[in-house]
Every structure is written in structure tokens, then in C-alpha cells.
N, C-alpha and C. Protein backbone atom coordinates (compact mmCIF):
# COMPACT_ATOMS: atom_id res chain seq x y z
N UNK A 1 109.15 41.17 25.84
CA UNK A 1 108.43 41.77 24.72
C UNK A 1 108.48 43.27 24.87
N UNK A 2 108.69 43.60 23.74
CA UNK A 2 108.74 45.45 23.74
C UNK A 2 107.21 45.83 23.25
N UNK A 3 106.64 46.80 24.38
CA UNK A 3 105.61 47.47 23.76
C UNK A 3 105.39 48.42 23.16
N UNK A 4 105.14 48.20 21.84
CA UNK A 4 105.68 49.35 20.57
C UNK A 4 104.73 49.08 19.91
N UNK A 5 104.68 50.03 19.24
CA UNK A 5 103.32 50.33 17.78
C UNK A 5 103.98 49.77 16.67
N UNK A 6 103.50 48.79 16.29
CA UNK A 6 104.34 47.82 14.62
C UNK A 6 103.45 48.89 13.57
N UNK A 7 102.50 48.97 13.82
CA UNK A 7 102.09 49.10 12.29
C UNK A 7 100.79 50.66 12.72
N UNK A 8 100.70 51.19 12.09
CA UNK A 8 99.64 52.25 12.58
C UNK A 8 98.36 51.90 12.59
N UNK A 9 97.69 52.53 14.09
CA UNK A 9 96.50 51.75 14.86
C UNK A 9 96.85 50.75 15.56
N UNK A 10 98.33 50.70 15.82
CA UNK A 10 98.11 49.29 16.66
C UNK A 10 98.44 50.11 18.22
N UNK A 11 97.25 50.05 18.71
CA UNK A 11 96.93 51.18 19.78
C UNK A 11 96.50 50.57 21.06
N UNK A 12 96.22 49.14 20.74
CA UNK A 12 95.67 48.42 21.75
C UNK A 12 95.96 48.11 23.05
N UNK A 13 96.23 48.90 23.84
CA UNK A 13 97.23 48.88 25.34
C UNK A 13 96.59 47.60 26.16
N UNK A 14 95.59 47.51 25.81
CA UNK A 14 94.88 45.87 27.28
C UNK A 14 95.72 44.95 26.50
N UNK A 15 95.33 44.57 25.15
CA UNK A 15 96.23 43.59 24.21
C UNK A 15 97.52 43.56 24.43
N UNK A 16 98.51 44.67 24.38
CA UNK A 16 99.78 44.62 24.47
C UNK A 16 100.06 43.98 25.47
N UNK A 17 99.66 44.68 26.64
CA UNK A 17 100.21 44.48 28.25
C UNK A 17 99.56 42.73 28.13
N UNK A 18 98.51 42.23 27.95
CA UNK A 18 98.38 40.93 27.73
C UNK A 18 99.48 39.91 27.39
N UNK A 19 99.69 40.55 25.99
CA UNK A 19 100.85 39.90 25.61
C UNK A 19 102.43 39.50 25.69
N UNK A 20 102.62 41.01 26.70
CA UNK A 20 104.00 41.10 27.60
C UNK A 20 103.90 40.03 28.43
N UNK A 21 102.60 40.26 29.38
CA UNK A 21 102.38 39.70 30.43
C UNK A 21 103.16 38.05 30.38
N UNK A 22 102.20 37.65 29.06
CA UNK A 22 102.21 35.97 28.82
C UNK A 22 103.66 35.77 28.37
N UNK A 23 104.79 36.82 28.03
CA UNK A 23 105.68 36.73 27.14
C UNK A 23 106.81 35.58 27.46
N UNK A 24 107.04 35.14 29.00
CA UNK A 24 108.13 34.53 29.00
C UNK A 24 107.53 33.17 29.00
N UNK A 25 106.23 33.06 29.70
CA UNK A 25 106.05 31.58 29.38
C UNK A 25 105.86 30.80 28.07
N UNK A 26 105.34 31.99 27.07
CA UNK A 26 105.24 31.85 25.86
C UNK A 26 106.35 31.67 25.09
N UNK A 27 107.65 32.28 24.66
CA UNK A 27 108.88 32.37 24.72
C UNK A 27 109.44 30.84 24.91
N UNK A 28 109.11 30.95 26.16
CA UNK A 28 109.61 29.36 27.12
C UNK A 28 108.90 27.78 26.23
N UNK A 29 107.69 28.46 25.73
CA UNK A 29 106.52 27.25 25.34
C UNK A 29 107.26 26.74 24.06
N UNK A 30 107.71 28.28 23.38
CA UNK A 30 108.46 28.05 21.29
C UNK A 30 109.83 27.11 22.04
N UNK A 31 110.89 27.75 22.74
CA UNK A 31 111.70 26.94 22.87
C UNK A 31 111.80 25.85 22.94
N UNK A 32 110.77 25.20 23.87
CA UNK A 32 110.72 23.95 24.33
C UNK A 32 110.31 23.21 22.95
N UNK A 33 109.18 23.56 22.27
CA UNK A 33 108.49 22.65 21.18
C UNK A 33 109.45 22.79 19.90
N UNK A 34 110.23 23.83 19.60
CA UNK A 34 111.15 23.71 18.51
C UNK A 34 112.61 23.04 18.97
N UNK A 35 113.06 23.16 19.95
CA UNK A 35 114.09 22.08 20.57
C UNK A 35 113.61 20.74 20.42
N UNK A 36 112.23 19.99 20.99
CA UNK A 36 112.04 18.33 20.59
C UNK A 36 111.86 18.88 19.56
N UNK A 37 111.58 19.44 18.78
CA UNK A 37 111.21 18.85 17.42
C UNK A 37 112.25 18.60 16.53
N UNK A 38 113.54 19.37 17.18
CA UNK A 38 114.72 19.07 16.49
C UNK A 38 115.54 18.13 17.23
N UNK A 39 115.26 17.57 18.02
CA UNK A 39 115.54 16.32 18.73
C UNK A 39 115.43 15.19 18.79
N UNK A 40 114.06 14.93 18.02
CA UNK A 40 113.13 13.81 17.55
C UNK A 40 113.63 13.62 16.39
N UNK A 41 113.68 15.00 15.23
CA UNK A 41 114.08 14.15 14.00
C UNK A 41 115.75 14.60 13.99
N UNK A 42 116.30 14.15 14.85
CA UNK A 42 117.80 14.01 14.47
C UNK A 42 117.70 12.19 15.21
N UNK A 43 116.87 11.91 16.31
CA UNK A 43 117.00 10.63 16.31
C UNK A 43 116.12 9.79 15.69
N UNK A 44 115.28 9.98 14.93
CA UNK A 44 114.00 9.45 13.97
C UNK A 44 115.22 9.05 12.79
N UNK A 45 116.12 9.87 12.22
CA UNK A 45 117.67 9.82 11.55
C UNK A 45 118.84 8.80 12.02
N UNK A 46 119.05 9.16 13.16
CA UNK A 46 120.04 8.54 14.06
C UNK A 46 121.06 8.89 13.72
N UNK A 47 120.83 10.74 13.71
CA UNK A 47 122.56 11.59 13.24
C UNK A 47 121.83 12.34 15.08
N UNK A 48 123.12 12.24 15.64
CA UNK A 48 123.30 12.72 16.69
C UNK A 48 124.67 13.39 16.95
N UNK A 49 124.35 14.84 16.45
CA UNK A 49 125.65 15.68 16.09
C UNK A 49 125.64 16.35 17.25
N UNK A 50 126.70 17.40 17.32
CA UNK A 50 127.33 18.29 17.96
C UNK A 50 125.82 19.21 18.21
N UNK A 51 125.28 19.83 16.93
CA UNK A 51 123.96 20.12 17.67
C UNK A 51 122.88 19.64 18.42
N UNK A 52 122.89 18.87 18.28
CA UNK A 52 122.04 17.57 19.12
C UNK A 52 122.55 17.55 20.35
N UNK A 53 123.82 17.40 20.88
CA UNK A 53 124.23 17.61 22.26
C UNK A 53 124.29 18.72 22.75
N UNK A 54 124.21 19.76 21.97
CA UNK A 54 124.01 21.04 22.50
C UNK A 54 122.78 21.32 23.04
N UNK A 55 122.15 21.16 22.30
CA UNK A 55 120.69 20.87 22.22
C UNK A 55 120.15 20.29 23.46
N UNK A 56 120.21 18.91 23.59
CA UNK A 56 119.98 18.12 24.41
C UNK A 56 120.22 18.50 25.92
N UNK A 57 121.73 19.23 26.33
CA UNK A 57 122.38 19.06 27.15
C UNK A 57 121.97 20.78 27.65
N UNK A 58 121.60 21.69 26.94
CA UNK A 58 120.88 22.67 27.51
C UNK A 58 119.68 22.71 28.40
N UNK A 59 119.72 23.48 29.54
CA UNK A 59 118.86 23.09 30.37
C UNK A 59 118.26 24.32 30.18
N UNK A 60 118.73 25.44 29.94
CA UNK A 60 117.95 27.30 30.35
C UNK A 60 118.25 27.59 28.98
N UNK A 61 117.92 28.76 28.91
CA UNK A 61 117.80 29.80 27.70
C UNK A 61 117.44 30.49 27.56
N UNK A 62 118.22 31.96 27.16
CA UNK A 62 117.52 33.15 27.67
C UNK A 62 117.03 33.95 26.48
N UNK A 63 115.40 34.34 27.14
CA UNK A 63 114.19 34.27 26.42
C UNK A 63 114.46 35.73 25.29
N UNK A 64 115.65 36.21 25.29
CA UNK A 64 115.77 37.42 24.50
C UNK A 64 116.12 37.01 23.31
N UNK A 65 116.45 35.95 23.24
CA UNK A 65 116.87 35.50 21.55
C UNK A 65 115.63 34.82 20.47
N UNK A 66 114.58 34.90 21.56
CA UNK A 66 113.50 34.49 20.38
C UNK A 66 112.51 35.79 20.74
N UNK A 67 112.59 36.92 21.12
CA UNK A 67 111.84 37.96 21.57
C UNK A 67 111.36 38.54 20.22
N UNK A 68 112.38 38.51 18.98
CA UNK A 68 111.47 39.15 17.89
C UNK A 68 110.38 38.21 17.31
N UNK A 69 110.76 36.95 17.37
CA UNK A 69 110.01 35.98 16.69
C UNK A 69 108.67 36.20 17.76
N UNK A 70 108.40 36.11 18.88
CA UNK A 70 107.20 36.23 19.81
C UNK A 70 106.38 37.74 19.16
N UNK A 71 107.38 38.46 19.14
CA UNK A 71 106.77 39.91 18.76
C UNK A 71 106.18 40.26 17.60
N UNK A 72 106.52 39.15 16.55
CA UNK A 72 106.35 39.18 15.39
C UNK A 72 104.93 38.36 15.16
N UNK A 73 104.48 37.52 16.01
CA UNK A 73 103.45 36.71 16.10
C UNK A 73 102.32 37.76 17.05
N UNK A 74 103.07 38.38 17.83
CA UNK A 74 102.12 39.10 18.70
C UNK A 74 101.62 40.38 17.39
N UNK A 75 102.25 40.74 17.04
CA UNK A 75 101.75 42.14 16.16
C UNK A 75 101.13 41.42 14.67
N UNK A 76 101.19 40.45 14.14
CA UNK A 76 100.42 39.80 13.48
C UNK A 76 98.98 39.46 13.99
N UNK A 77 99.24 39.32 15.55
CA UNK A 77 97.76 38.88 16.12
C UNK A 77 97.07 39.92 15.97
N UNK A 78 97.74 41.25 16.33
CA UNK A 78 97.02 42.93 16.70
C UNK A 78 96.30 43.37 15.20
N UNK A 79 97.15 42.56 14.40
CA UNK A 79 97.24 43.38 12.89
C UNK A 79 95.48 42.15 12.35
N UNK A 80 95.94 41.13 12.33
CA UNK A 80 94.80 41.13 11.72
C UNK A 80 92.94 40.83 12.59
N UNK A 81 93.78 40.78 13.39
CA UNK A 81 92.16 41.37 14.46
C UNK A 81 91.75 42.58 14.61
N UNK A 82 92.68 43.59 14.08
CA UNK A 82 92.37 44.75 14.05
C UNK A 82 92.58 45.65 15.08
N UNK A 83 92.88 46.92 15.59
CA UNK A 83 93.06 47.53 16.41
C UNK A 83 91.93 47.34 17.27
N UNK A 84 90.92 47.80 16.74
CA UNK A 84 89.74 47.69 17.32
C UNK A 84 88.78 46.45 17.70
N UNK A 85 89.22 45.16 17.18
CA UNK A 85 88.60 44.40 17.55
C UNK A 85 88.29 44.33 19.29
N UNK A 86 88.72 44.63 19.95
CA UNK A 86 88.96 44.11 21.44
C UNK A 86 88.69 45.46 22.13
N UNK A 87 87.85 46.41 22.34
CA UNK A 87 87.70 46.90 22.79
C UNK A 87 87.51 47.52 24.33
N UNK A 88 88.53 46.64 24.94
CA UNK A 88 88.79 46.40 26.10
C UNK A 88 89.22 47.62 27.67
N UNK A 89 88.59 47.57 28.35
CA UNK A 89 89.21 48.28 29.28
C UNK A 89 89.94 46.86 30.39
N UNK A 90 91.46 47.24 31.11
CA UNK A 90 92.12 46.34 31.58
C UNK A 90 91.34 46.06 33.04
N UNK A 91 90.63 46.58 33.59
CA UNK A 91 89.45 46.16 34.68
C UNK A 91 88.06 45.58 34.30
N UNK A 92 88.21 45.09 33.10
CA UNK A 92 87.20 43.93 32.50
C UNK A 92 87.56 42.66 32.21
N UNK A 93 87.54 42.12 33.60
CA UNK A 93 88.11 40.49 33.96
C UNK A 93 87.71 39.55 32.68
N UNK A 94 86.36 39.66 32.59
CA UNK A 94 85.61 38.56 31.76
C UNK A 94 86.24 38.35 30.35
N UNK A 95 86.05 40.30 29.92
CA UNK A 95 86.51 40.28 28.44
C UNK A 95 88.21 39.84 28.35
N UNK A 96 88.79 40.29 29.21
CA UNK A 96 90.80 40.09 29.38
C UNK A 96 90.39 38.61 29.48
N UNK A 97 89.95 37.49 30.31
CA UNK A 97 89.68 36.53 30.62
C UNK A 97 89.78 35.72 28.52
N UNK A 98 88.59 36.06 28.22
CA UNK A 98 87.92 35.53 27.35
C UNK A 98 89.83 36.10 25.33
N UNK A 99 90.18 36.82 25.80
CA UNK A 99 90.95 37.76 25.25
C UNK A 99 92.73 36.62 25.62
N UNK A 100 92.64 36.67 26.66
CA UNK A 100 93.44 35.92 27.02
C UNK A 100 93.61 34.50 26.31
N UNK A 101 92.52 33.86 26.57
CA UNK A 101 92.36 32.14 25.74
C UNK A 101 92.64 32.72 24.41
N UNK A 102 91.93 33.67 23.70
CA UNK A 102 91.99 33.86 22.30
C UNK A 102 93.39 33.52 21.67
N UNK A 103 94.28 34.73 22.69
CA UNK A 103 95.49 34.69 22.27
C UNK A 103 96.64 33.94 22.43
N UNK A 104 96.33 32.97 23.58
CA UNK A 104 97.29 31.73 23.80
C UNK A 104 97.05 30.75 22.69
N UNK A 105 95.78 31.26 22.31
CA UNK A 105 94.99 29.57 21.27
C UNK A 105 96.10 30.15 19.45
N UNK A 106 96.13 31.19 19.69
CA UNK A 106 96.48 31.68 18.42
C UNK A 106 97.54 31.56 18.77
N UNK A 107 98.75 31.79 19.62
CA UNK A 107 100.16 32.06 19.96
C UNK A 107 100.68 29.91 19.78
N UNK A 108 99.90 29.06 20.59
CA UNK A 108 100.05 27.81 20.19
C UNK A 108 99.82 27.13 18.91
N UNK A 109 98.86 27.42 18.31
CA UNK A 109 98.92 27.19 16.96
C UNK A 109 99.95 27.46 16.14
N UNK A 110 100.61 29.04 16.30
CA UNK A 110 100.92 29.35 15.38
C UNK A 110 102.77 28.36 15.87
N UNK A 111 102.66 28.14 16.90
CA UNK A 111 104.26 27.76 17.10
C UNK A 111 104.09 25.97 16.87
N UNK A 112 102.86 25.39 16.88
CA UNK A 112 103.27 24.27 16.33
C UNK A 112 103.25 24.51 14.89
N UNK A 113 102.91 25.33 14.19
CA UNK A 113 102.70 25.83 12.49
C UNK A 113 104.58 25.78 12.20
N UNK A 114 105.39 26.26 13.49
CA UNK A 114 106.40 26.63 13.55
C UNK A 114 106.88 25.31 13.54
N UNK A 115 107.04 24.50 14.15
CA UNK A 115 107.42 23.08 14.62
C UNK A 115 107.58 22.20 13.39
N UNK A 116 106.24 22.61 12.41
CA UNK A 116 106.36 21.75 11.50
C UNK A 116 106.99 22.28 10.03
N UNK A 117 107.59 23.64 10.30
CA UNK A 117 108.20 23.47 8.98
C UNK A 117 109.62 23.61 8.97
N UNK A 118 110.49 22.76 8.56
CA UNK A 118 111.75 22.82 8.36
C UNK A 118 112.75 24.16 8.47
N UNK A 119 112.24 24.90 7.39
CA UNK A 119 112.95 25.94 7.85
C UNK A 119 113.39 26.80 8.73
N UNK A 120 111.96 26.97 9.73
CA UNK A 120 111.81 27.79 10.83
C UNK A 120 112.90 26.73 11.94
N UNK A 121 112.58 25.87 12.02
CA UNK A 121 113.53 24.35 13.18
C UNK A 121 114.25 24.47 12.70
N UNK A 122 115.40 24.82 11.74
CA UNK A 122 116.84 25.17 11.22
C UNK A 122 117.32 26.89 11.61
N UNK A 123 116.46 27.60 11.92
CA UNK A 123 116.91 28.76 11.98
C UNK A 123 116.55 28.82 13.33
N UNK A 124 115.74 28.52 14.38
CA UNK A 124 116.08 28.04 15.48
C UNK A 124 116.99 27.46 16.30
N UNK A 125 117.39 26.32 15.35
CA UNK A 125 118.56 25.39 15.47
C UNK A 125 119.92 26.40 15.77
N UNK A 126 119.70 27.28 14.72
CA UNK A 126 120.95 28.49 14.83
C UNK A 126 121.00 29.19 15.65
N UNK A 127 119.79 30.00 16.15
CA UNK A 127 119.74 31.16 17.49
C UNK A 127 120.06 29.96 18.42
N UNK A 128 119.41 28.76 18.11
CA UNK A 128 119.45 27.92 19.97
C UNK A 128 120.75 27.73 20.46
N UNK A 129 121.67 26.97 19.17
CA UNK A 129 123.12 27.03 19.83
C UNK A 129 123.95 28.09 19.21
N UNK A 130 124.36 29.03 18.68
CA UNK A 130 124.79 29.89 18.85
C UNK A 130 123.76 30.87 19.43
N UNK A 131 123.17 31.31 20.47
CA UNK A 131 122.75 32.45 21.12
C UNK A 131 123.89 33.58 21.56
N UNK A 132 123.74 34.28 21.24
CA UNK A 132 124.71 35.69 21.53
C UNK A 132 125.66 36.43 20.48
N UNK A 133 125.99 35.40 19.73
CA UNK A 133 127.41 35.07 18.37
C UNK A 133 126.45 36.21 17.71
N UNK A 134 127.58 36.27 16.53
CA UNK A 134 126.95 36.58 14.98
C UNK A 134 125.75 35.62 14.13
N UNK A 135 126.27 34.77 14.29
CA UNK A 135 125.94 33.35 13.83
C UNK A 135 124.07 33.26 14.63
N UNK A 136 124.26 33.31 16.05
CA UNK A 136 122.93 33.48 16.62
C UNK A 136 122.09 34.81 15.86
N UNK A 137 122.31 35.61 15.64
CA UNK A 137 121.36 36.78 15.27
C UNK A 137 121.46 36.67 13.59
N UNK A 138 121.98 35.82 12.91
CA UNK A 138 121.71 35.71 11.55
C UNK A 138 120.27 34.53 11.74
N UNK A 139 120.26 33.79 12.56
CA UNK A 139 119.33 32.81 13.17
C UNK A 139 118.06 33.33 13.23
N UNK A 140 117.95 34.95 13.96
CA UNK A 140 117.11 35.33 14.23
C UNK A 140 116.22 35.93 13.45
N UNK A 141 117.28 36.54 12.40
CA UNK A 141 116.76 37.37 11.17
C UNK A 141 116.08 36.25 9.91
N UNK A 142 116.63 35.18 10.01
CA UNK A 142 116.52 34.03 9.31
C UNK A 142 114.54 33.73 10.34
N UNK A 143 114.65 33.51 11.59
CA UNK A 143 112.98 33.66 11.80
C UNK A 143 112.37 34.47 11.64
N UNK A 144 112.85 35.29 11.70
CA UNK A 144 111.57 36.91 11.47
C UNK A 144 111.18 36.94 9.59
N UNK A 145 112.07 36.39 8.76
CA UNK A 145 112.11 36.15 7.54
C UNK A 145 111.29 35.62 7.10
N UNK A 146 111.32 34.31 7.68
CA UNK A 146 109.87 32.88 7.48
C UNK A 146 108.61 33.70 8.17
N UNK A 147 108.95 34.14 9.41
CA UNK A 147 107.29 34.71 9.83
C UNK A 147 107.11 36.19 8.79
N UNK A 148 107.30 36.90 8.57
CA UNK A 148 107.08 38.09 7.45
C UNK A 148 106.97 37.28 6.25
N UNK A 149 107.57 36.24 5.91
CA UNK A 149 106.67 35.07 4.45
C UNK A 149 105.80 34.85 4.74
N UNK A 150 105.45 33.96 6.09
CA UNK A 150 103.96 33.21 6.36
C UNK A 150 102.90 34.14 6.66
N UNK A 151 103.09 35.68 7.03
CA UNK A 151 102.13 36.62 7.44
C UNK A 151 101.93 37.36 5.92
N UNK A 152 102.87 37.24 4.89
CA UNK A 152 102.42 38.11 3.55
C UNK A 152 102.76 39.69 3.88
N UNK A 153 102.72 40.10 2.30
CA UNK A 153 102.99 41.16 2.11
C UNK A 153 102.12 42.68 2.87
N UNK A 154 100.85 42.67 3.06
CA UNK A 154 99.90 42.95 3.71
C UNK A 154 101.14 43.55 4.94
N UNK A 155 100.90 42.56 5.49
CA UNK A 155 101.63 42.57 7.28
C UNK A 155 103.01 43.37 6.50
N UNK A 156 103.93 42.85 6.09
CA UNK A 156 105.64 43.77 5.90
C UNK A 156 105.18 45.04 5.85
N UNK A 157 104.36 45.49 4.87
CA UNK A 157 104.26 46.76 4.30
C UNK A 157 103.93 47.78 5.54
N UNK A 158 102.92 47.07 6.32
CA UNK A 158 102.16 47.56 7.58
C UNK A 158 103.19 47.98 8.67
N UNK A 159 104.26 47.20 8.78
CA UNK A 159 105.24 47.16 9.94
C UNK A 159 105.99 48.02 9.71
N UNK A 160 105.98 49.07 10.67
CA UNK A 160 107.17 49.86 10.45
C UNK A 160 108.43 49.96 10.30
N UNK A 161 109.07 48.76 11.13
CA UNK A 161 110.20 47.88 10.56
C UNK A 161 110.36 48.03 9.37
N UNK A 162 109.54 47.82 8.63
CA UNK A 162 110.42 46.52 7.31
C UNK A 162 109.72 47.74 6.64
N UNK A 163 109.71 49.21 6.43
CA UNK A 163 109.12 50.30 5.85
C UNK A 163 110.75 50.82 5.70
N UNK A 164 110.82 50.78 3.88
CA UNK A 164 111.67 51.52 3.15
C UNK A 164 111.75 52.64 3.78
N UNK A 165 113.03 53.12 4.40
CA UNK A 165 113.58 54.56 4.88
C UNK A 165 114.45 55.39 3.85
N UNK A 166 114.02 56.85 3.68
CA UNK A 166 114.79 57.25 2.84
C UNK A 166 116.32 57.49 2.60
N UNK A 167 116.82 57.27 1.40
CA UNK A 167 118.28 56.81 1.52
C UNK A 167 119.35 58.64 2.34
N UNK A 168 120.19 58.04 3.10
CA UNK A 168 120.64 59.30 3.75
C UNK A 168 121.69 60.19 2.95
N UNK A 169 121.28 61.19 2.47
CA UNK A 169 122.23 62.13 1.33
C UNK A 169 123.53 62.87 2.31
N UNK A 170 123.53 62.26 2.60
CA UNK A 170 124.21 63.19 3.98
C UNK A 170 124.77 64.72 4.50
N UNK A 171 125.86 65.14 4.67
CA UNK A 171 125.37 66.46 5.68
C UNK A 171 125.36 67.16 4.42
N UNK A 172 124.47 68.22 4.51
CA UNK A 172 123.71 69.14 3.81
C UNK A 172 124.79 70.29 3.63
């Protein structure tokens, strides 16, 4: 996870480093639950394709190809709890403690939210077996797509990302 400011006020350094922290097991958690889920219903079907053995027959996967999709859920978390909700210093066990559950409870939800809709398990399907290709990072842009739908206009506008840059007139 990159720790970067998505949207202005998102200032929250205990939150961030939280969320790095949790990043690969988290990462590790989407993979795993969007792989069965595309595993189950290819044999719930009983089409057992070329992706399906890819699929299947993968044992690792490296956690950089779903890093925007994590990041994109993490700065949705920052965004609508607010900068300030969490007023945290990182030597306050209880509150990081209590901060911590919050955000695993929200980070699991939101990836079985993921699990169950088709589209997102097809554009997965794409980063999972092509990872690295062209083909993999159209995959990726294809998730960050569905999560900037399911978070609304609110969140795009907010993200500095997805903030219209002015067109370049070039050299002067």
C-alpha cells in the first residue's frame, strides 16, 4: 500500500500506517475469497476452462496486482469517516486496538460485497491470470472502475486521481 493523500484532509497518519500495516494479509484475504468464488461457480456450472486451471493450480500471487483495489477501499474508509474521525496518537494501544477491528470489519465486508458481484470476480478473473500482461492491468482498471461506481460520485470527485487535469498546450 502507498501512503498518499487521495483526497484533501486525508491526513490521518495512525490510520494510514494501520492500513499498510494490515496490507498484505488483507490483499492475501481479497485473493483468496475472489479466487473460490470463481472456482465454485465455474464448478456449480461444470465449465472447467483454461481459467479454472489457472486458477486452481496457482499457489502464490503477488500482492501488487490488487494494491489499487486495497487502496481504493482503504481511502474510501479515510474518506467517509472523515479525516478526523480517529483522532489518534500511534502510542494509544486501546484506541489503534479498537481502530484496528473497525477497519478489518469494514475491509471484510466490503470484499465479500466484492465476491458477490459478477463483475468485480470477472475483472479479477483478468488481473488473476494474466498478472503482469496488458491484459492484467486492463483487469485492474476494470476494479478500480466498479469500486469508484460502488463508492459514487462524492468519492471520484474527492480523489485526486480521477481529478480532471488541465489539457497540456504545450511548449510555450
Amino acid at each position: 500500500m502507498h501512503i498518499t493523500d487521495a483526497f484533501e484532509g486525508d491526513n490521518n497518519a495512525a490510520l494510514k500506517t494501520l492500513q499498510r500495516d494490515l496490507y498484505p494479509a488483507q490483499v492475501g484475504a481479497m485473493y483468496s475469497k475472489l479466487k473460490r468464488r470463481y472456482l465454485i461457480a465455474s464448478e456449480i456450472v461444470s465449465v472447467r476452462d483454461d481459467i479454472y486451471y489457472v486458477l486452481s493450480d496457482q499457489k502464490t500471487f503477488d500482492c501488487q496486482f490488487l494494491q489499487e483495489a486495497h487502496d481504493l477501499i482503504a481511502a474510501y474508509y479515510r474518506f467517509i469517516h472523515g479525516a478526523f474521525d480517529f483522532p489518534l496518537r500511534e502510542d494509544d494501544a486501546e484506541a489503534m486496538e479498537r481502530l484496528k477491528k473497525e477497519w478489518v470489519n469494514f475491509f471484510n465486508a466490503e470484499v465479500e460485497e466484492m465476491a458477490d458481484t459478477p463483475e468485480i470476480v470477472k475483472a479479477f478473473v483478468i488481473v488473476a491470470s494474466n498478472a503482469g500482461n496488458e491484459t492484467g492491468r486492463l483487469g485492474e482498471s476494470m476494479l478500480a472502475y466498479h469500486l469508484i461506481g460502488k463508492y459514487g460520485p462524492a468519492f471520484a470527485k474527492a480523489c485526486k486521481r480521477f481529478q480532471k487535469k488541465p489539457p497540456c498546450n504545450g511548449p510555450a
